[in-house]
PDB file of N, CA and C in Angstrom:
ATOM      1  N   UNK A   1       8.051  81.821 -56.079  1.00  0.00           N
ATOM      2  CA  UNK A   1       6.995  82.296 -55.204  1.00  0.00           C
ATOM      3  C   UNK A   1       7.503  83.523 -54.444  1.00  0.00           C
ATOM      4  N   UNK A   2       6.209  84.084 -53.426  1.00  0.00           N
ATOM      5  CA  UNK A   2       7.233  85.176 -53.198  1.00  0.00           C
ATOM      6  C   UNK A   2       7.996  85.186 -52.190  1.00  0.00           C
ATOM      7  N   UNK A   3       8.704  86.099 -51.770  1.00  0.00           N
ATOM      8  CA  UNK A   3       9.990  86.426 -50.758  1.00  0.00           C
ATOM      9  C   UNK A   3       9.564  87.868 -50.508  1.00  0.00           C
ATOM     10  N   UNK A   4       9.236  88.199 -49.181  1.00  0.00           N
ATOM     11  CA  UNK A   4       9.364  89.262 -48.413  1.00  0.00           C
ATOM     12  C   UNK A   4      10.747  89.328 -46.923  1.00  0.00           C
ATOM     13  N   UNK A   5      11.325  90.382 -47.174  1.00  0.00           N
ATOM     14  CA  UNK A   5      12.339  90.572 -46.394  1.00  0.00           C
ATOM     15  C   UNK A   5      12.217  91.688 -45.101  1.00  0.00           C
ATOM     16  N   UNK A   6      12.047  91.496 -43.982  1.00  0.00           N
ATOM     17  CA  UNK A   6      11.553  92.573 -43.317  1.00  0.00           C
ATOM     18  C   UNK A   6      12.991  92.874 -42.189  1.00  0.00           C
ATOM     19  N   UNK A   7      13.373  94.359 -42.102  1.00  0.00           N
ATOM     20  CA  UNK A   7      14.471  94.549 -41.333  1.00  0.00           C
ATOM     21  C   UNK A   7      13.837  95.427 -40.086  1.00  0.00           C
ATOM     22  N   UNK A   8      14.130  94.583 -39.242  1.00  0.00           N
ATOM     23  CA  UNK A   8      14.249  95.481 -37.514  1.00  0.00           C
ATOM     24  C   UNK A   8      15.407  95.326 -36.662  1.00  0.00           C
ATOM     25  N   UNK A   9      15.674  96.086 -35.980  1.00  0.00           N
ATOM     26  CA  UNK A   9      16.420  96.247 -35.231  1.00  0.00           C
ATOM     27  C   UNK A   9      17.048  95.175 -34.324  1.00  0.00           C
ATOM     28  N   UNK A  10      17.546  94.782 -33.856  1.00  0.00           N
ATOM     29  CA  UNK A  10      18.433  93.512 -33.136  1.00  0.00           C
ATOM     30  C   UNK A  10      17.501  93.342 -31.557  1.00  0.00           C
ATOM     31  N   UNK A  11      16.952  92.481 -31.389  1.00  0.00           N
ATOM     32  CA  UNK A  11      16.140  92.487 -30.077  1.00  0.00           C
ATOM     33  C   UNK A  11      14.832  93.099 -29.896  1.00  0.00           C
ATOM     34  N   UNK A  12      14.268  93.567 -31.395  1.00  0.00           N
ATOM     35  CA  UNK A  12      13.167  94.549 -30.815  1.00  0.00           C
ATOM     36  C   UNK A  12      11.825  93.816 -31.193  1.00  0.00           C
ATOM     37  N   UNK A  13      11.849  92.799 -31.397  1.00  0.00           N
ATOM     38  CA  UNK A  13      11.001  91.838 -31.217  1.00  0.00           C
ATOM     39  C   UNK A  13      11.294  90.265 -30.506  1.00  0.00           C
ATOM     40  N   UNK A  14       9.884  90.127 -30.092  1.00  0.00           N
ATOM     41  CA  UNK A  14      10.471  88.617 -29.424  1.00  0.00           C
ATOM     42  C   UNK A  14      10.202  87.298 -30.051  1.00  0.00           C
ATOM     43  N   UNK A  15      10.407  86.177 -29.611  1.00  0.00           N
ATOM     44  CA  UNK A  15      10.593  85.213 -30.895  1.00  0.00           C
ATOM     45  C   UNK A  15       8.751  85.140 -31.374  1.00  0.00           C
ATOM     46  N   UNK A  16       7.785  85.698 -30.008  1.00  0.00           N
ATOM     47  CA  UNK A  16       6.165  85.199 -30.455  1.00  0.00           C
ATOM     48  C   UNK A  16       5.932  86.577 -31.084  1.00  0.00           C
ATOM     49  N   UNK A  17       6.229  88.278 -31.071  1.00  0.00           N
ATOM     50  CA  UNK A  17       6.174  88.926 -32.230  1.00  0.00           C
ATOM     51  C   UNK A  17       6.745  87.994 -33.592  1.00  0.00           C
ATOM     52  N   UNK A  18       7.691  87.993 -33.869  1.00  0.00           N
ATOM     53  CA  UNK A  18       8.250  87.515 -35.132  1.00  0.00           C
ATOM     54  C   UNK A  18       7.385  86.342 -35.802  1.00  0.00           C
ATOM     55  N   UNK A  19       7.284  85.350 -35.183  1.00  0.00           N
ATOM     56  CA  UNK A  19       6.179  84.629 -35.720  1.00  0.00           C
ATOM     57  C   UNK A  19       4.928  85.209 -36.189  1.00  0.00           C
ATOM     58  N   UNK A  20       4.057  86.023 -35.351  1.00  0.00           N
ATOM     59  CA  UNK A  20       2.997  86.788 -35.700  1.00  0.00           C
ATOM     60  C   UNK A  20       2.912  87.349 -36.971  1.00  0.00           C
ATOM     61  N   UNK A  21       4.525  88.485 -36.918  1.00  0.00           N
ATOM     62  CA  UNK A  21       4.769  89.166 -38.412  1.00  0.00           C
ATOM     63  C   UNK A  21       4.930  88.170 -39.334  1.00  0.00           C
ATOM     64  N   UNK A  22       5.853  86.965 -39.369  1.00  0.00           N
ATOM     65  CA  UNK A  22       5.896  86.211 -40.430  1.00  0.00           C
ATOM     66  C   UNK A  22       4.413  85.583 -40.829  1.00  0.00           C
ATOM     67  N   UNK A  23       3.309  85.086 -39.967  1.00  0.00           N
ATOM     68  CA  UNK A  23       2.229  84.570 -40.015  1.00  0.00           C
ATOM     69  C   UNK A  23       1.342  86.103 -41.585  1.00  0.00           C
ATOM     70  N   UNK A  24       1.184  87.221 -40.576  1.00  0.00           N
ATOM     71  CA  UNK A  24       0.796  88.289 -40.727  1.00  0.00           C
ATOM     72  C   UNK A  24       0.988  88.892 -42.130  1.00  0.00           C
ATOM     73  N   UNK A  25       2.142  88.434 -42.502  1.00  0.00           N
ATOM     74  CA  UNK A  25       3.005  89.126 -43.942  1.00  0.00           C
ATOM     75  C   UNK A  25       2.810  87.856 -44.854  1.00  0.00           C
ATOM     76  N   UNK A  26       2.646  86.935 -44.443  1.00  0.00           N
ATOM     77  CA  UNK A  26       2.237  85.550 -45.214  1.00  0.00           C
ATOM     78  C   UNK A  26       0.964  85.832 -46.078  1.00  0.00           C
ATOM     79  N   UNK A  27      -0.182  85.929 -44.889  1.00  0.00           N
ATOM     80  CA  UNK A  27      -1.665  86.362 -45.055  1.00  0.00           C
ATOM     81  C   UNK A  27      -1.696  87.389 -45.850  1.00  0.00           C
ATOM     82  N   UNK A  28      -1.158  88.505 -45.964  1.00  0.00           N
ATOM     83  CA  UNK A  28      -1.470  89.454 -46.853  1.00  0.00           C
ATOM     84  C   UNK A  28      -1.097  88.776 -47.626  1.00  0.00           C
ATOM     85  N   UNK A  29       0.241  88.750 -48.570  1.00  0.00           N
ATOM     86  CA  UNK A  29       0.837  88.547 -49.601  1.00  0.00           C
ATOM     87  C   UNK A  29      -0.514  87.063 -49.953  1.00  0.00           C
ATOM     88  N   UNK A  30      -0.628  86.193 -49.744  1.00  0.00           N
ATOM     89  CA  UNK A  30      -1.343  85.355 -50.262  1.00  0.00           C
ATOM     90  C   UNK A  30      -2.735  85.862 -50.390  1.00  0.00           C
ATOM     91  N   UNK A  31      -3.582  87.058 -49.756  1.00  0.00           N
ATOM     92  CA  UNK A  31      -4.297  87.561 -49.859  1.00  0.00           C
ATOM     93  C   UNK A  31      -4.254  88.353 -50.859  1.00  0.00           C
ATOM     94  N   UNK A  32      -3.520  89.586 -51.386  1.00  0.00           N
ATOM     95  CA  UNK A  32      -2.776  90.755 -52.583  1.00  0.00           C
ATOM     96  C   UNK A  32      -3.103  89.436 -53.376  1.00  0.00           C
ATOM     97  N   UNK A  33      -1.808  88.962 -53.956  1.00  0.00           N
ATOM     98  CA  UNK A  33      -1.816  88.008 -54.864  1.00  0.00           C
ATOM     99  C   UNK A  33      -2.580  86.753 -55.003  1.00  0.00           C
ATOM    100  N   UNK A  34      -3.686  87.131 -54.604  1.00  0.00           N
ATOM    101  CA  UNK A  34      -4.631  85.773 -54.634  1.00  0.00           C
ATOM    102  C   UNK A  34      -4.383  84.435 -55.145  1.00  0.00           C
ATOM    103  N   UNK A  35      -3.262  84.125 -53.924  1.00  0.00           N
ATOM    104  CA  UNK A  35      -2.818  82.949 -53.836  1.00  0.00           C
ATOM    105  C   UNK A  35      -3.918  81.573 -53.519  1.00  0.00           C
ATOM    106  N   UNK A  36      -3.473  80.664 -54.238  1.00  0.00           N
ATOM    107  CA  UNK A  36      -4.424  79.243 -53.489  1.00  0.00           C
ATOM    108  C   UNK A  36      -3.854  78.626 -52.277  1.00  0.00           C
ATOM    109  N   UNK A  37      -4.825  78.020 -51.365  1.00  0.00           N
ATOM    110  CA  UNK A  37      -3.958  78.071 -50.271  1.00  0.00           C
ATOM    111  C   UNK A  37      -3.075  76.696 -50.390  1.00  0.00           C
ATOM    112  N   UNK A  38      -3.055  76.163 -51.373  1.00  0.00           N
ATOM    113  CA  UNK A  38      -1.805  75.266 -51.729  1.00  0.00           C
ATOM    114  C   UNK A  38      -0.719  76.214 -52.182  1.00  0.00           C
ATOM    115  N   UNK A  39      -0.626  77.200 -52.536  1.00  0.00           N
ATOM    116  CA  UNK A  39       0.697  78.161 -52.666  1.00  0.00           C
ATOM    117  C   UNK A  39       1.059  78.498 -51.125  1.00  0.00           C
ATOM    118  N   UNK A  40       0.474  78.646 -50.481  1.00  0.00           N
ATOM    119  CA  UNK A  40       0.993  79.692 -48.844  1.00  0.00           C
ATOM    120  C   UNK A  40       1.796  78.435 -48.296  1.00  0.00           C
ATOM    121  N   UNK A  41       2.582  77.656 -48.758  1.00  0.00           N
ATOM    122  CA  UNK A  41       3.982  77.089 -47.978  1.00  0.00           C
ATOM    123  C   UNK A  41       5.165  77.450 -48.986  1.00  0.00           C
ATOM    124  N   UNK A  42       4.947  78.268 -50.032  1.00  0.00           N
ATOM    125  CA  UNK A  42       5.916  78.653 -51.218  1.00  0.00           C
ATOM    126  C   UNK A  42       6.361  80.268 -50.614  1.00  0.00           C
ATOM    127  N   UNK A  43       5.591  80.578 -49.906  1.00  0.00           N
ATOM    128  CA  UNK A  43       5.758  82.167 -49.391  1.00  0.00           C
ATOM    129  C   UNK A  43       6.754  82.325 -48.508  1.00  0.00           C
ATOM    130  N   UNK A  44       7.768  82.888 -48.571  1.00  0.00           N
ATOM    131  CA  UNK A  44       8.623  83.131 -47.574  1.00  0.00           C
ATOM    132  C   UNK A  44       8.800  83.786 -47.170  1.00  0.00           C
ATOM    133  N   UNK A  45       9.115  84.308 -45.725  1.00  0.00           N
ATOM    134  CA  UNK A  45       9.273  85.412 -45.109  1.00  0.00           C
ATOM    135  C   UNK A  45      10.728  85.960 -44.386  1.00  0.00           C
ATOM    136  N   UNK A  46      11.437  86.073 -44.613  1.00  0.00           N
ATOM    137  CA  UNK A  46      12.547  86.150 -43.686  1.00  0.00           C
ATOM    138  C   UNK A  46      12.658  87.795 -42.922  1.00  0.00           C
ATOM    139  N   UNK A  47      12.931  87.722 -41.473  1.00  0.00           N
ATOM    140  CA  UNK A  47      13.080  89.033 -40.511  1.00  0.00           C
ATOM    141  C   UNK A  47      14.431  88.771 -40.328  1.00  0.00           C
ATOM    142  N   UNK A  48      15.011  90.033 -40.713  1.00  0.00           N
ATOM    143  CA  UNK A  48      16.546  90.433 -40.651  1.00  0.00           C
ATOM    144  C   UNK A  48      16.761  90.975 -39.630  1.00  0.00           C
ATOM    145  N   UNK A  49      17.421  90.795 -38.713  1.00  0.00           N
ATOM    146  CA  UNK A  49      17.979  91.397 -37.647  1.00  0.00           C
ATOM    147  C   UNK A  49      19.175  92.575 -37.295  1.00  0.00           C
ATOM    148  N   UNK A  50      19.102  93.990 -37.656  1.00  0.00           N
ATOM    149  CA  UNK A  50      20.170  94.163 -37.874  1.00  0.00           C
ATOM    150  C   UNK A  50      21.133  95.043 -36.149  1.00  0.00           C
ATOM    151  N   UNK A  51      22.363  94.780 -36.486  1.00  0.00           N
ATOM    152  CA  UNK A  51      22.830  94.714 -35.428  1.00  0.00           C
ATOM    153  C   UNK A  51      23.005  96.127 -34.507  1.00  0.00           C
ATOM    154  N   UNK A  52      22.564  96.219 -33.060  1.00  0.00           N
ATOM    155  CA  UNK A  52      22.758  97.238 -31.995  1.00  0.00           C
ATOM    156  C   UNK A  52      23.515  98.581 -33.282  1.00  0.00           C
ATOM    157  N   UNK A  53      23.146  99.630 -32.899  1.00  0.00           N
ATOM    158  CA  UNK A  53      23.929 100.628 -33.719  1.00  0.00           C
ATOM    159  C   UNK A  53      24.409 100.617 -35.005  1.00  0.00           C
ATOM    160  N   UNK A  54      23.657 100.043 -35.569  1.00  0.00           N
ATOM    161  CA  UNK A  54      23.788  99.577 -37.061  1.00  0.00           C
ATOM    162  C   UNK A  54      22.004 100.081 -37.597  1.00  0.00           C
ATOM    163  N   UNK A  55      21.679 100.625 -37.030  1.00  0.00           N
ATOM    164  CA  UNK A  55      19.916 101.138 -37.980  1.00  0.00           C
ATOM    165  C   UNK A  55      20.580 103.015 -37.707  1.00  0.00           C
ATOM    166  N   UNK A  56      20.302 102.944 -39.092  1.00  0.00           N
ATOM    167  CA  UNK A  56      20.504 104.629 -39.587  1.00  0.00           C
ATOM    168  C   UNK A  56      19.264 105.213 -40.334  1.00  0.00           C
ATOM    169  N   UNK A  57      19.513 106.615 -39.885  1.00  0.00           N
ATOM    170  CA  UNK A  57      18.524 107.402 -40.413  1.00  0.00           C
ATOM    171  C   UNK A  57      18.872 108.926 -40.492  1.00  0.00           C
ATOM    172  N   UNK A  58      18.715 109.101 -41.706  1.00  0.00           N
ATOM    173  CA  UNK A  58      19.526 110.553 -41.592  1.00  0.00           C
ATOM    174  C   UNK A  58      21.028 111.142 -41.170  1.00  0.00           C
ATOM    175  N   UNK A  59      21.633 109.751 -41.586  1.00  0.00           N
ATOM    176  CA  UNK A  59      23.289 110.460 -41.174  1.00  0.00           C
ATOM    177  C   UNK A  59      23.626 109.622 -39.533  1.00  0.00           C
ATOM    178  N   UNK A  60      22.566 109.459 -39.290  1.00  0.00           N
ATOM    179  CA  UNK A  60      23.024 109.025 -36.988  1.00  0.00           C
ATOM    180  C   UNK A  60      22.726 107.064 -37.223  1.00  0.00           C
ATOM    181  N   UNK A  61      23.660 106.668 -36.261  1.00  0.00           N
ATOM    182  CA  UNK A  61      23.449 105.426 -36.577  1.00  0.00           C
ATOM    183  C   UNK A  61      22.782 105.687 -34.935  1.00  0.00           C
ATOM    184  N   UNK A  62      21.866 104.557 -34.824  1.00  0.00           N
ATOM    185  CA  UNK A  62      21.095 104.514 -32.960  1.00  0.00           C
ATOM    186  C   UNK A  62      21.198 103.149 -32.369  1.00  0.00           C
ATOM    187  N   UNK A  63      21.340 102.589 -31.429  1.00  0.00           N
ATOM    188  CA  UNK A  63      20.869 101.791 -30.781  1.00  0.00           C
ATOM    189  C   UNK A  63      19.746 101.711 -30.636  1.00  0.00           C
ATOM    190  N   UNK A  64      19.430 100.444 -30.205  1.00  0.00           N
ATOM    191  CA  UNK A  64      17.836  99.640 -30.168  1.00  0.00           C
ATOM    192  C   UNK A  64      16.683 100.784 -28.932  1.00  0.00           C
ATOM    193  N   UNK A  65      17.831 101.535 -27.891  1.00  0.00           N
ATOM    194  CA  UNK A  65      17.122 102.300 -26.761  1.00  0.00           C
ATOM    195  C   UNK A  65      17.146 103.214 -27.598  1.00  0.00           C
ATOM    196  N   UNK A  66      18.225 104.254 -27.964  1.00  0.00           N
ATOM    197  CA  UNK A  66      17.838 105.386 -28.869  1.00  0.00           C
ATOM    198  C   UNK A  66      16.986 105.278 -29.825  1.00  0.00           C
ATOM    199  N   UNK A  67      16.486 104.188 -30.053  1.00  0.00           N
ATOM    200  CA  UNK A  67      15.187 104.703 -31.164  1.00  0.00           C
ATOM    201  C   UNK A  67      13.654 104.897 -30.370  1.00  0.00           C
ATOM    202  N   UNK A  68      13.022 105.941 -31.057  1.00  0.00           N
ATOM    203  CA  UNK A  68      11.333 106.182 -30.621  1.00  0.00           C
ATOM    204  C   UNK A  68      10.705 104.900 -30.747  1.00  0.00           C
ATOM    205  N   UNK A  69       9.764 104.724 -29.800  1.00  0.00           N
ATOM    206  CA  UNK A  69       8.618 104.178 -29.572  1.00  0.00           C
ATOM    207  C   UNK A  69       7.676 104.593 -31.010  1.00  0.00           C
TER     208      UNK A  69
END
């Protein structure tokens, strides 16, 4: 079934965002793939956390404050 992997930044959501997105990314994907809703407990979602100064872009690694809104 499927597996979606979503990476943000370390702290930049709170535990009731993260639920939302996992809820949120569930619904599509079973929506796209016109899943039955006896499939939507096969869907998995996992949010990766990656650590303070560890998200890069273009060469600069940033902290969770150095990144834009």
């Amino acid at each position: 079934m499927p597996l979606a992997q979503i990476y943000v930044p370390q702290g930049a959501l709170t535990l009731d965002q993260r639920r939302a997105m996992i809820k949120g990314v569930t619904d599509v994907i079973a929506t796209v793939e016109k899943l039955p809703p006896s499939a939507r407990p096969y869907v998995t979602v996992l949010i990766n956390e990656v650590a303070d100064g560890g998200w890069g872009v273009a060469g600069h690694g940033y902290t969770l404050s150095e990144i834009p809104e």
